[in-house]
C-alpha atoms as a PDB file:
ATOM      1  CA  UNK A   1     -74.569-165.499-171.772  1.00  0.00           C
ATOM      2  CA  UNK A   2     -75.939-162.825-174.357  1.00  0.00           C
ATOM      3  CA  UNK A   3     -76.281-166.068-176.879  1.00  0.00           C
ATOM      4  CA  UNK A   4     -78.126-167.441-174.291  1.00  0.00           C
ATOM      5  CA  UNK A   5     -80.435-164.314-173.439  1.00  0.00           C
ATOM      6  CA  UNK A   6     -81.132-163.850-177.885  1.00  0.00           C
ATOM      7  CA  UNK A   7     -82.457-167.709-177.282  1.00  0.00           C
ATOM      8  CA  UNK A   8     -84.927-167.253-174.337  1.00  0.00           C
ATOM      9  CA  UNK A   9     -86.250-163.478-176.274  1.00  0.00           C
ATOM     10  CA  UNK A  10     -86.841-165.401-179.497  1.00  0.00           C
ATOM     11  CA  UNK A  11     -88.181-167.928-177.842  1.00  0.00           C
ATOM     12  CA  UNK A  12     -90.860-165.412-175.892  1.00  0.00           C
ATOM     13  CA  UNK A  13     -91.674-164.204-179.108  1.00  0.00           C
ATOM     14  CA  UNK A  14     -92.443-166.931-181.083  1.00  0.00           C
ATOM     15  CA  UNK A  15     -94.453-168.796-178.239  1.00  0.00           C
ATOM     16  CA  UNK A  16     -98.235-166.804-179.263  1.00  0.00           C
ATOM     17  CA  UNK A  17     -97.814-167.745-182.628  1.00  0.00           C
ATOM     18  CA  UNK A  18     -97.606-171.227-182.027  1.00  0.00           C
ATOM     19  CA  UNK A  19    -100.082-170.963-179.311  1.00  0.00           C
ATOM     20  CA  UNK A  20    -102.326-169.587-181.817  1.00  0.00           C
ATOM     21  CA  UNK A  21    -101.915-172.192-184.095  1.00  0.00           C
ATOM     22  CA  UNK A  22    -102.397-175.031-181.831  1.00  0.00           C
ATOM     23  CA  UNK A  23    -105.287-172.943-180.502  1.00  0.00           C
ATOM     24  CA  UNK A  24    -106.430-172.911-184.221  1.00  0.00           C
ATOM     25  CA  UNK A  25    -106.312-176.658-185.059  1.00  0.00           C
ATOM     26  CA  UNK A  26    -108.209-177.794-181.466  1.00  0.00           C
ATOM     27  CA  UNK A  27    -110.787-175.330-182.221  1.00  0.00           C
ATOM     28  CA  UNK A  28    -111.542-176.292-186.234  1.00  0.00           C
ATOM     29  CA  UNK A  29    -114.717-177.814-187.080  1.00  0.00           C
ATOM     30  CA  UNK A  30    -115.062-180.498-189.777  1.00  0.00           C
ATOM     31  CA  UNK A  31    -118.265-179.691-192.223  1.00  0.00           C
ATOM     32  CA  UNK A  32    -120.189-182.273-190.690  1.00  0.00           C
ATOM     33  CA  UNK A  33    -119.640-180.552-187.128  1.00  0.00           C
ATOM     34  CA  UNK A  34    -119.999-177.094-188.488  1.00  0.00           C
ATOM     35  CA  UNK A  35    -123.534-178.429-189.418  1.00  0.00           C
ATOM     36  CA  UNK A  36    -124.465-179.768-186.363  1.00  0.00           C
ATOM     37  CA  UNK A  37    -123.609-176.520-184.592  1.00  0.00           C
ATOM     38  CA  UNK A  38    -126.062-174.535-186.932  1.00  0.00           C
ATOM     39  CA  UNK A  39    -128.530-177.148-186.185  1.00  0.00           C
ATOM     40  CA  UNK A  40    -128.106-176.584-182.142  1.00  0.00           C
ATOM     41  CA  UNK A  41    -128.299-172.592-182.581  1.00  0.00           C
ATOM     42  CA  UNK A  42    -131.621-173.276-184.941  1.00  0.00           C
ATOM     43  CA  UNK A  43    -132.975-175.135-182.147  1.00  0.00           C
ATOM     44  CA  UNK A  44    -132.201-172.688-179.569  1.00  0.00           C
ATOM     45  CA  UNK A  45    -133.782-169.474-181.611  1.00  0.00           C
ATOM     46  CA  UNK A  46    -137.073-171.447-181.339  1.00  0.00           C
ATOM     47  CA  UNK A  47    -137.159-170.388-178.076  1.00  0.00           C
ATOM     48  CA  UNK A  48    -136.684-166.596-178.845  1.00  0.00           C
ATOM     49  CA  UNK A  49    -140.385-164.364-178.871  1.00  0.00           C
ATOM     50  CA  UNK A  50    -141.743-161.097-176.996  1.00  0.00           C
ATOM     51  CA  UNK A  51    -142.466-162.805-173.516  1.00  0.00           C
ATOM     52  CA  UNK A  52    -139.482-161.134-172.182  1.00  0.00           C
ATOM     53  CA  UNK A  53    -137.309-164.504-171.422  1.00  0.00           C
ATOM     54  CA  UNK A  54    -133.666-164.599-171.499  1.00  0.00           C
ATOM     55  CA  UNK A  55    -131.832-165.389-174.973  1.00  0.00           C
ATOM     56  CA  UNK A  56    -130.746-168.894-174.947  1.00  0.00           C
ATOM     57  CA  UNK A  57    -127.047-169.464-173.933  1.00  0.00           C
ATOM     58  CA  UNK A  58    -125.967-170.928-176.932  1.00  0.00           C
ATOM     59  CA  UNK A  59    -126.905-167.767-178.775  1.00  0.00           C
ATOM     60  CA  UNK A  60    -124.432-166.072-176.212  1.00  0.00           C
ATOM     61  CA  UNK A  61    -121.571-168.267-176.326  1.00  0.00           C
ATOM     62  CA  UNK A  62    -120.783-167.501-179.866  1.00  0.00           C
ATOM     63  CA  UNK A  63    -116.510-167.498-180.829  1.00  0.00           C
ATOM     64  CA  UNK A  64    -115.311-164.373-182.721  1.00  0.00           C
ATOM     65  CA  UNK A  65    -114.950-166.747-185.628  1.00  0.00           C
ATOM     66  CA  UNK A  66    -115.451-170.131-186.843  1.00  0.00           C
ATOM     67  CA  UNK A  67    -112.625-172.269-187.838  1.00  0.00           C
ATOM     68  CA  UNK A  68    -114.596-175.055-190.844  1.00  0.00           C
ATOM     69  CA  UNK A  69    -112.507-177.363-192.413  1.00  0.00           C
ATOM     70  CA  UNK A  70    -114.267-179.105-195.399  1.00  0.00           C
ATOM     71  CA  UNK A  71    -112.403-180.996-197.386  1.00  0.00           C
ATOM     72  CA  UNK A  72    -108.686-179.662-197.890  1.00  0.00           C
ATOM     73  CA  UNK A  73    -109.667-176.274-197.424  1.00  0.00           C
ATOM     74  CA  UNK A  74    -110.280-174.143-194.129  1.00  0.00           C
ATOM     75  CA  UNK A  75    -112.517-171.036-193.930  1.00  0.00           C
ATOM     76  CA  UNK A  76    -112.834-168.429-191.317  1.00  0.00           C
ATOM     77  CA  UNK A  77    -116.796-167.727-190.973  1.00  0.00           C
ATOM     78  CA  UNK A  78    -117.319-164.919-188.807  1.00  0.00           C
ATOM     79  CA  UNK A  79    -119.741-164.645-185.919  1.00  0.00           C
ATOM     80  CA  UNK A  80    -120.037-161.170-186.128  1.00  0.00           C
ATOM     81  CA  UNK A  81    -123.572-160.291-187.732  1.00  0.00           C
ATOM     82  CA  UNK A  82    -125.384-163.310-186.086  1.00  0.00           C
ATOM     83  CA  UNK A  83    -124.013-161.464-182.998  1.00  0.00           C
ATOM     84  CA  UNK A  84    -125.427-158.013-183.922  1.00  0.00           C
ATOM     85  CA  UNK A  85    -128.569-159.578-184.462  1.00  0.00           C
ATOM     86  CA  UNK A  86    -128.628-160.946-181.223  1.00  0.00           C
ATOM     87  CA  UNK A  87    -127.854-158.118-179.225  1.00  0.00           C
ATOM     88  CA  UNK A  88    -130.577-156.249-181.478  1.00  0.00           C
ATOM     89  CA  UNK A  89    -133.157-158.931-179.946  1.00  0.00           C
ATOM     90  CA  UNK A  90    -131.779-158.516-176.699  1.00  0.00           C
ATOM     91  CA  UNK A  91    -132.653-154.622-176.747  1.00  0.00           C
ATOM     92  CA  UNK A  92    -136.032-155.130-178.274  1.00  0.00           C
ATOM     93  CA  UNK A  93    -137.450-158.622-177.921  1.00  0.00           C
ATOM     94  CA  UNK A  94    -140.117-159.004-180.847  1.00  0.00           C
ATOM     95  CA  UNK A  95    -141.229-161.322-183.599  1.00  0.00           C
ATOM     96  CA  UNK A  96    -139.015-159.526-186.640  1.00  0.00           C
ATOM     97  CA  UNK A  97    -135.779-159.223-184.402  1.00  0.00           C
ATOM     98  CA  UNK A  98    -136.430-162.883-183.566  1.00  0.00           C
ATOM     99  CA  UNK A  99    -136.691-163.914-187.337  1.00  0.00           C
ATOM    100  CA  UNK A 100    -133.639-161.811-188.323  1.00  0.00           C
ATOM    101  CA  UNK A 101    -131.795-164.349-186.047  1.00  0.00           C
ATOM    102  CA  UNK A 102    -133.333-167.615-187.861  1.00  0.00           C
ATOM    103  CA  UNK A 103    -132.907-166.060-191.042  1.00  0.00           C
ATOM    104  CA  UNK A 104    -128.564-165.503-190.739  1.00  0.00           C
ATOM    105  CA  UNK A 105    -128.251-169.009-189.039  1.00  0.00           C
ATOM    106  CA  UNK A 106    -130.636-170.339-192.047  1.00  0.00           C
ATOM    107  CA  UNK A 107    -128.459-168.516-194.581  1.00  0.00           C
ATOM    108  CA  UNK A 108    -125.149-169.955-192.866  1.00  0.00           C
ATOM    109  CA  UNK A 109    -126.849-173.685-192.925  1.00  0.00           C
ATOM    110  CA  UNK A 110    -127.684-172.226-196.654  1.00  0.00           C
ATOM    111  CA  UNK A 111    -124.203-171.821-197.726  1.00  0.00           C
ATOM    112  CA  UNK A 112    -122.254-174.716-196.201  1.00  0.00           C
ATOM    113  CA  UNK A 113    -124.998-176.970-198.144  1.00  0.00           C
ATOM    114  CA  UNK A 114    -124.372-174.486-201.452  1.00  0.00           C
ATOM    115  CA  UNK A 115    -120.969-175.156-201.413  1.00  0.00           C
ATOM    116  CA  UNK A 116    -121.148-179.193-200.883  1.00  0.00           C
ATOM    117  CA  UNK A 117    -123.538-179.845-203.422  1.00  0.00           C
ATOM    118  CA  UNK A 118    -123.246-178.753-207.289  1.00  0.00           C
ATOM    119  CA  UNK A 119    -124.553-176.228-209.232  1.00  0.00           C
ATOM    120  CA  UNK A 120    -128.312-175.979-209.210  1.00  0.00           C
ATOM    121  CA  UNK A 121    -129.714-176.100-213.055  1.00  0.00           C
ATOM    122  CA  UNK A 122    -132.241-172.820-212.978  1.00  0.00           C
ATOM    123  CA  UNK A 123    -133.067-173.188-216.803  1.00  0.00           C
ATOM    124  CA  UNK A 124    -136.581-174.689-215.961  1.00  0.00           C
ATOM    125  CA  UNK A 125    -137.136-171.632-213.348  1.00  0.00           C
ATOM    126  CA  UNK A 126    -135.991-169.009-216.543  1.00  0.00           C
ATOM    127  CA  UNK A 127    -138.300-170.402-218.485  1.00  0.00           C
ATOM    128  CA  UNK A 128    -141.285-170.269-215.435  1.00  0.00           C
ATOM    129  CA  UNK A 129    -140.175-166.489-215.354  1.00  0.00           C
ATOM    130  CA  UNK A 130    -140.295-165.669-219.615  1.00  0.00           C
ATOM    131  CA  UNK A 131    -143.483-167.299-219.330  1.00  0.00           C
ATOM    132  CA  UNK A 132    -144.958-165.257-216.633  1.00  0.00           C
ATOM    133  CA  UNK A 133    -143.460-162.280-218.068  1.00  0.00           C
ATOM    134  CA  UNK A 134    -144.859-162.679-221.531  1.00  0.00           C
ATOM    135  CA  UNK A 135    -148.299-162.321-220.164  1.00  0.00           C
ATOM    136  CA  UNK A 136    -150.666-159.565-221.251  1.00  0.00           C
ATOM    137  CA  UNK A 137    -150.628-157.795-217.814  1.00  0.00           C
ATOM    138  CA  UNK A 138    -147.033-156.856-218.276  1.00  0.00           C
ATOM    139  CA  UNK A 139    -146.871-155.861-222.076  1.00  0.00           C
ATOM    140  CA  UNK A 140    -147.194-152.418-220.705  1.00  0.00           C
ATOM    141  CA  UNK A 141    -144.837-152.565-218.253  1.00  0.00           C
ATOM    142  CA  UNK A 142    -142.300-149.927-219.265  1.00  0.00           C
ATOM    143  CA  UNK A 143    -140.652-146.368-219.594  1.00  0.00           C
ATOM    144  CA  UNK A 144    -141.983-143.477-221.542  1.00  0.00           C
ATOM    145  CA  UNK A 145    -141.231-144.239-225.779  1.00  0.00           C
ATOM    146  CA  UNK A 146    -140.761-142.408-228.618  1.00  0.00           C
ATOM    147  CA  UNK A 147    -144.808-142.152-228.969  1.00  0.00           C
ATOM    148  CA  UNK A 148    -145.071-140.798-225.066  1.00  0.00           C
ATOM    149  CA  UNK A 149    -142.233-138.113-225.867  1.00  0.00           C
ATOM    150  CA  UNK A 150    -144.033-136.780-228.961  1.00  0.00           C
ATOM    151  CA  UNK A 151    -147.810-136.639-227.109  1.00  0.00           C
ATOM    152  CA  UNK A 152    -145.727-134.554-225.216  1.00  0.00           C
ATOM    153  CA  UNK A 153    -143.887-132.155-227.615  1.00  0.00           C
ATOM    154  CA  UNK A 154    -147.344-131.574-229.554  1.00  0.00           C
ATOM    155  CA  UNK A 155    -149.380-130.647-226.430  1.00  0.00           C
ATOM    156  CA  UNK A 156    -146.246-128.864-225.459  1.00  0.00           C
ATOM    157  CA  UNK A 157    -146.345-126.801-229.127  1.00  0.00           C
ATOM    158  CA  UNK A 158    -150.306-125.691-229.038  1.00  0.00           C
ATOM    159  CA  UNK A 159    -150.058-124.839-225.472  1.00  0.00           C
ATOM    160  CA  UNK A 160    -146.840-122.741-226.811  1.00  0.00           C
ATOM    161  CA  UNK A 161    -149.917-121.577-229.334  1.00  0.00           C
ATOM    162  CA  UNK A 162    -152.437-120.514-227.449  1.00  0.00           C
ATOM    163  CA  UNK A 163    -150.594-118.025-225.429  1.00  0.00           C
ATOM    164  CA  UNK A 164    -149.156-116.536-228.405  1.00  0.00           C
ATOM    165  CA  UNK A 165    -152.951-116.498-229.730  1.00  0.00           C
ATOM    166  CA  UNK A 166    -153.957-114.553-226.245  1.00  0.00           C
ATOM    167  CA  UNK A 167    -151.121-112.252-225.990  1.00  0.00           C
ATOM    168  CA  UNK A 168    -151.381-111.113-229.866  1.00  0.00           C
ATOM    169  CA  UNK A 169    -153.293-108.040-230.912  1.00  0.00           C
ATOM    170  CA  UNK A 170    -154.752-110.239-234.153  1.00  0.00           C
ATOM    171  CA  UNK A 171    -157.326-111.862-232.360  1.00  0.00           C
ATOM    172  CA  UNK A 172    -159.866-110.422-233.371  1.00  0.00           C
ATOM    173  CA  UNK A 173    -159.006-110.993-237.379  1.00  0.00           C
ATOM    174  CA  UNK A 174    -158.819-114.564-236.342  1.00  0.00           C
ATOM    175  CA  UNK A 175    -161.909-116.927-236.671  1.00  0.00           C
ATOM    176  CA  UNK A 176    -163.081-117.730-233.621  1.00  0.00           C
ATOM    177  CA  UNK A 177    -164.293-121.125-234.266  1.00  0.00           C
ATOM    178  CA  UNK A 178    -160.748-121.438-235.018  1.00  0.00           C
ATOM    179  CA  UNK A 179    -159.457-120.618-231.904  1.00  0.00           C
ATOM    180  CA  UNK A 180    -162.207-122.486-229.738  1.00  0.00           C
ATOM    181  CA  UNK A 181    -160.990-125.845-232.118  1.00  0.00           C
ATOM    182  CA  UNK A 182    -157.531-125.287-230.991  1.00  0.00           C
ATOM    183  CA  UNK A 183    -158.602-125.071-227.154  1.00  0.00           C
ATOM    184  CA  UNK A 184    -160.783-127.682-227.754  1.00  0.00           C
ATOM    185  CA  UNK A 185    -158.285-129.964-228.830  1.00  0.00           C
ATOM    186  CA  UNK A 186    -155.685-128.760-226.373  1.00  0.00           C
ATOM    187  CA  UNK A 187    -158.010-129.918-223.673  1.00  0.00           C
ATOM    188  CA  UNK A 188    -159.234-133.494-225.259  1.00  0.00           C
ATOM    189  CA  UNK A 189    -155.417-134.130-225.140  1.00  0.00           C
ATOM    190  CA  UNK A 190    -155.184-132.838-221.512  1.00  0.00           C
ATOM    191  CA  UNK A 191    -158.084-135.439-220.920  1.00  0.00           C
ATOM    192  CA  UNK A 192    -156.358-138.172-222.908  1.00  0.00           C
ATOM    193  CA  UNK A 193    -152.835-138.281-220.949  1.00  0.00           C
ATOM    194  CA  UNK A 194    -155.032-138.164-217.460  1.00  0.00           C
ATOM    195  CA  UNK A 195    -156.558-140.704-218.297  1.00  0.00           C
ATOM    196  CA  UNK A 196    -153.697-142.253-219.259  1.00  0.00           C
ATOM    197  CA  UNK A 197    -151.958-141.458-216.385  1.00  0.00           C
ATOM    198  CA  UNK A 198    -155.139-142.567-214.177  1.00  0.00           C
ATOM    199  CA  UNK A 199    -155.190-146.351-216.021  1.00  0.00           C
ATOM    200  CA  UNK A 200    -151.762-146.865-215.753  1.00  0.00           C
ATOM    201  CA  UNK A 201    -150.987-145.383-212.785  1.00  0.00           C
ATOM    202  CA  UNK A 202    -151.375-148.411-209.985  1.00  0.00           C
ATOM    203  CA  UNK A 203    -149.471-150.745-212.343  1.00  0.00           C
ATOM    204  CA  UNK A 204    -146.342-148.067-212.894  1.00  0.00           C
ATOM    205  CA  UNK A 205    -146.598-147.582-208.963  1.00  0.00           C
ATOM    206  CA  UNK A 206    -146.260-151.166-208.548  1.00  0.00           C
ATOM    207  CA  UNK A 207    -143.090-151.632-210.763  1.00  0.00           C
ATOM    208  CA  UNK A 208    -141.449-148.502-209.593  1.00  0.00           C
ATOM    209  CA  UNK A 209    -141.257-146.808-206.006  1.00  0.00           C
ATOM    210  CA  UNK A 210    -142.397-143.576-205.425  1.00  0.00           C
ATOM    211  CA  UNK A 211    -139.149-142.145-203.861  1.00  0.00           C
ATOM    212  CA  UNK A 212    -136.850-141.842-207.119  1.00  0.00           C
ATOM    213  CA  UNK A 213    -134.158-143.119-207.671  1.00  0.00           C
ATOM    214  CA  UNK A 214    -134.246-146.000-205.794  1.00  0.00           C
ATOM    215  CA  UNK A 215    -130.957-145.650-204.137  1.00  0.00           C
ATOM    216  CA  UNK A 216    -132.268-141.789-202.456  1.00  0.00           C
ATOM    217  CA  UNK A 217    -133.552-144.021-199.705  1.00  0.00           C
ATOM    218  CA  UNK A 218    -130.750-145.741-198.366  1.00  0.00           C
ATOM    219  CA  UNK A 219    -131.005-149.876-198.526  1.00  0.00           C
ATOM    220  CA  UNK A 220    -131.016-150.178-195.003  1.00  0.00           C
ATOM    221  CA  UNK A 221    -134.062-147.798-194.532  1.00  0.00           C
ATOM    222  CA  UNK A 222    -135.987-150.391-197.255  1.00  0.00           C
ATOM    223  CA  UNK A 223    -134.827-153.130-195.282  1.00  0.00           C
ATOM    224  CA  UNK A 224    -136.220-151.875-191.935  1.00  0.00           C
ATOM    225  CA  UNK A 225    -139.500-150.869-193.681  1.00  0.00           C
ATOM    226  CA  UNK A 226    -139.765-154.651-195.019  1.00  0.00           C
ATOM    227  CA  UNK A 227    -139.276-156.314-191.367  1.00  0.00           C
ATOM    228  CA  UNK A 228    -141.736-153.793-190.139  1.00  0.00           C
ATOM    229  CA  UNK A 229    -144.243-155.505-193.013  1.00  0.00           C
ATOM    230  CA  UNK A 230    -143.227-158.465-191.950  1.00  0.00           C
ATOM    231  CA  UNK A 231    -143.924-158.031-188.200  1.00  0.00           C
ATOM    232  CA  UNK A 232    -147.735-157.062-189.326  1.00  0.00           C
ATOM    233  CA  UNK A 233    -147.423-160.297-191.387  1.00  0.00           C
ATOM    234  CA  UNK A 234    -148.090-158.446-194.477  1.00  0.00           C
ATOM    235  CA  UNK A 235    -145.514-160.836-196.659  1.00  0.00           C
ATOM    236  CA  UNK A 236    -146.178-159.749-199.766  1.00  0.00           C
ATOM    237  CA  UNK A 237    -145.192-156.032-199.152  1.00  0.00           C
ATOM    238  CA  UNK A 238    -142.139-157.394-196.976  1.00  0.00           C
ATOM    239  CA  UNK A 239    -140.956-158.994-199.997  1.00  0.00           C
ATOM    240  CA  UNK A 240    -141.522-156.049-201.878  1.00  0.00           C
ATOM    241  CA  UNK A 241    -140.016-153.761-200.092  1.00  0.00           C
ATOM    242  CA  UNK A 242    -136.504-156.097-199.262  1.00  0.00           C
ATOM    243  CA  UNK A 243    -136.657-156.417-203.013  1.00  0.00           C
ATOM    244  CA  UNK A 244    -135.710-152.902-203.392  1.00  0.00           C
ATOM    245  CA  UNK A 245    -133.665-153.199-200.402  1.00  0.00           C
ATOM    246  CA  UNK A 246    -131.382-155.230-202.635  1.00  0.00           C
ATOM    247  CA  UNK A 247    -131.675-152.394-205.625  1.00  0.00           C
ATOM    248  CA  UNK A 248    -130.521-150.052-203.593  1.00  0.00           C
ATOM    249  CA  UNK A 249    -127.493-151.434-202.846  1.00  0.00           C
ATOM    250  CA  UNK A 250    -126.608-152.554-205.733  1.00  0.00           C
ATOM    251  CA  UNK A 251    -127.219-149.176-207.164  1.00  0.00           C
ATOM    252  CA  UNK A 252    -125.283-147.255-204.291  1.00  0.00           C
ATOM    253  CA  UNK A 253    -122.407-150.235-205.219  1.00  0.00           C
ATOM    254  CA  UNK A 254    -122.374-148.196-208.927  1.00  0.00           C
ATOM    255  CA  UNK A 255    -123.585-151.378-210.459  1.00  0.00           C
ATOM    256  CA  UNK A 256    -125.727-149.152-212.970  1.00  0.00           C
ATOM    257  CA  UNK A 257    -127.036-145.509-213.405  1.00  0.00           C
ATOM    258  CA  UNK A 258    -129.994-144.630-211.654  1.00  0.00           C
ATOM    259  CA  UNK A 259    -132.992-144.653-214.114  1.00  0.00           C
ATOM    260  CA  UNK A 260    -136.628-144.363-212.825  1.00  0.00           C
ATOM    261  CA  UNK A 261    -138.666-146.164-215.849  1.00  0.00           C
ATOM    262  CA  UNK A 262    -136.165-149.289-215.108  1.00  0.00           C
ATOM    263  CA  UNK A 263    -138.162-152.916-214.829  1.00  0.00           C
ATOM    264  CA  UNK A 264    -136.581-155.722-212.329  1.00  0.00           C
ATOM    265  CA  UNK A 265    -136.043-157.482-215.554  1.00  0.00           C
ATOM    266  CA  UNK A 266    -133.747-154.964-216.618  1.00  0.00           C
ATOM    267  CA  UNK A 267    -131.995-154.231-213.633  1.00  0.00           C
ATOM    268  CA  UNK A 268    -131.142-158.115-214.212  1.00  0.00           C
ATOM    269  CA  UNK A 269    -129.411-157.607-217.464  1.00  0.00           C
ATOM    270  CA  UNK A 270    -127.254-154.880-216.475  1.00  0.00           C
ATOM    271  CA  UNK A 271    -125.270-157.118-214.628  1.00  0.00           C
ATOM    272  CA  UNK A 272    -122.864-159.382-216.257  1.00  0.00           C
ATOM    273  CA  UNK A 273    -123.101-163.129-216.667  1.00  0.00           C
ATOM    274  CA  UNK A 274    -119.561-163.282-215.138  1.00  0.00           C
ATOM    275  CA  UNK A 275    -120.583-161.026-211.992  1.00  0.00           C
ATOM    276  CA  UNK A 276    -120.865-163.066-208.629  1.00  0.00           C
ATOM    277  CA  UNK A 277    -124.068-160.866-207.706  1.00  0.00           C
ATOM    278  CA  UNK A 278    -126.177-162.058-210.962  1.00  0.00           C
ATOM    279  CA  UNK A 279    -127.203-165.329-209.942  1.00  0.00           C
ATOM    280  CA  UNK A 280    -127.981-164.243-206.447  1.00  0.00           C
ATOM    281  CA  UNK A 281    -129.944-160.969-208.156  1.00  0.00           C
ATOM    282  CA  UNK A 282    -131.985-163.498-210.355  1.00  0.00           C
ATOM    283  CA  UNK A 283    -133.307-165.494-207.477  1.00  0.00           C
ATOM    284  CA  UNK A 284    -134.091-162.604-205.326  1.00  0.00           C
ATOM    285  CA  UNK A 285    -136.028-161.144-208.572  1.00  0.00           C
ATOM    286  CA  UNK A 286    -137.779-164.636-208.907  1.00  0.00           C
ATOM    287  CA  UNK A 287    -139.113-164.541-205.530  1.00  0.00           C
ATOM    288  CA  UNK A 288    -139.859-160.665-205.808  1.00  0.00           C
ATOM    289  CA  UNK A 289    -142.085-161.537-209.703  1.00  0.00           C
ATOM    290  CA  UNK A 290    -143.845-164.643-208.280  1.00  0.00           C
ATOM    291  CA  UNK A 291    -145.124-162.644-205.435  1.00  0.00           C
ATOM    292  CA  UNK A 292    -145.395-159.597-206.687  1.00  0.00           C
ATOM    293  CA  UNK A 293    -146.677-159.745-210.159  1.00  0.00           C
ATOM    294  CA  UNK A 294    -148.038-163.103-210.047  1.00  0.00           C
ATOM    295  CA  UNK A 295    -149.707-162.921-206.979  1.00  0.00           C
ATOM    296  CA  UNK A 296    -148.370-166.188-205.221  1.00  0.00           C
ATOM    297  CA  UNK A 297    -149.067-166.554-201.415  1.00  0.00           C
ATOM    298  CA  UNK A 298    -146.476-165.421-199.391  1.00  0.00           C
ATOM    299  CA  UNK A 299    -145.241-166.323-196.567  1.00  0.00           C
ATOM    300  CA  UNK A 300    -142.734-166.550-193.430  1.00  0.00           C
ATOM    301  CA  UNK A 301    -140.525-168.268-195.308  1.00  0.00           C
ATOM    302  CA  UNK A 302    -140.836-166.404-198.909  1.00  0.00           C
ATOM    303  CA  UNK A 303    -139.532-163.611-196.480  1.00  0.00           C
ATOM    304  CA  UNK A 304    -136.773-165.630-194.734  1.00  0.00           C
ATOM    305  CA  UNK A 305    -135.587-166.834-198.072  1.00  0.00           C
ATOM    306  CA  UNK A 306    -135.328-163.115-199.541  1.00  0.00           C
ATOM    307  CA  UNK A 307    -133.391-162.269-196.376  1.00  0.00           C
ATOM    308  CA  UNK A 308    -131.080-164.792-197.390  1.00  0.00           C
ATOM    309  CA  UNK A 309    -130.462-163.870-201.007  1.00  0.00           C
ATOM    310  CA  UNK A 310    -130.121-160.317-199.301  1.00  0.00           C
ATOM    311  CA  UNK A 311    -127.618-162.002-197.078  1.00  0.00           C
ATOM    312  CA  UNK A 312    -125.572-163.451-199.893  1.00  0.00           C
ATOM    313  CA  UNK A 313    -125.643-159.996-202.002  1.00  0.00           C
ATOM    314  CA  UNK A 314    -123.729-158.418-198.852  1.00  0.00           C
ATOM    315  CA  UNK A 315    -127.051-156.613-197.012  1.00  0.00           C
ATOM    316  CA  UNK A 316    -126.055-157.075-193.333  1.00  0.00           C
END
């Protein structure tokens, strides 16, 4: 009887687990319908915009998880930030929430294609890049030197100078064509570094943002700041701003040391050839030169496809 009893408890306990499992093979997708059920959402967030209608119901049917098999492996792909962005829409039905949506099911559709077809070969799109970047306009794209330090220390000395000139009691011994050369040329290099400062001013802004370091403003704050850009379908300064979106984070994830005379170039460098994040880094900082520096047209989709490299550097 007890023998008996051990059976039918082991028997309890074991039954979820294979539940589960059976649960887990009916419910896998093979690659092909994986696709098609990316496809079906995509056509269901074209009915998503401000006129106040429902969400679609395949946007609210959504498992916990999806089960993919492709080829002999299985992956788990979770539901869990298309869902957030859903509910997001739901609360405040507008254009940007709207394209959040199309931009995580386009970044899914993104990576199941990724991972079935080989590596792209980006060599022609380095060279596009050094090319671009070996232009005139961005020669003087760069931190303070060695020349900037010493303007510096020398204004720094006859300033030092001059108020030992004025507080000493040998003034008056002291030629004063002398002393009105010295304040002369104190204030020529005065005018010099504003002027300086005044030519190069819109093209530091431009490479570096105001709030310093980058990572003070938290990623998530430049990612809000971009979709409200891109909701005034100002592109350009979307991009922009998601760009350093993706600096932050990468900062905040101790990737480097803060350092506010850093180029996008650099920040490239500093990560390692063997680090996941590089080649996902170098296309966002593609997209962010070609629209940025060189002025391309952006658009909808230049924004949707730097939410996806966002995406794939872990931004959700």
């Amino acid at each position: 009887m007890t023998a008996r009893r051990t059976l039918i408890l082991i028997a309890l306990l074991l039954a979820p687990a294979f539940c589960r499992a059976d649960a887990t093979g009916e419910n896998s997708l093979s690659s092909s319908e994986y696709r098609a059920e990316l496809d079906r959402l995509t056509v269901a967030t074209q009915q998503l915009d401000s006129s106040g209608k429902s969400t679609p119901s395949p946007l609210h049917d959504l498992p916990e998880t999806w089960h993919v098999r492709a080829g002999d492996k299985d992956f788990d792909i979770s539901t869990e930030g298309l869902q957030r962005d859903v509910r997001r829409y739901e609360s405040d039905k507008n254009a940007t929430n709207a394209l959040a949506i199309r931009a995580r099911i386009k970044s899914l559709r993104d990576d199941l294609d990724g991972f079935e077809k080989p590596p792209v070969d980006v060599s022609s799109r380095r060279s596009d890049l050094n090319s671009i970047l070996s232009r005139p306009e961005f020669g003087n794209v760069r931190g303070p030197g060695w020349l900037d330090h010493l303007k510096l220390r020398i204004i720094d000395f006859l300033i030092r100078i001059l108020r030992r000139l004025f507080r000493s009691t040998t003034i008056p011994t002291i030629s004063k064509y002398f002393v009105y050369f010295l304040i002369a040329l104190a204030l020529l290099a005065l005018l010099y570094i504003a002027y300086r400062s005044i030519w190069r001013g819109q093209e530091v802004a431009e490479v570096i943002p105001k709030d310093l370091p980058v990572s003070a403003k938290e990623w998530a704050i430049w990612l809000q700041e971009a979709r409200a850009a891109a909701a005034k379908g100002d592109w350009r300064d979307a991009v922009h701003l998601a760009y350093w979106a993706g600096i932050s984070f990468l900062e905040r994830q101790g990737f480097w040391k803060p350092d506010r005379a850093r180029t996008p170039r650099e920040y490239l460098r500093l990560i390692s050839e063997s680090s996941g994040k590089r080649e996902t880094l170098a296309a966002l900082t593609r997209i962010f030169e070609l629209t940025w520096y060189a002025k391309r047209d952006a658009s909808e989709g230049t924004f949707s496809e730097t939410l996806t490299e966002l995406e794939k550097l872990g931004c959700r």
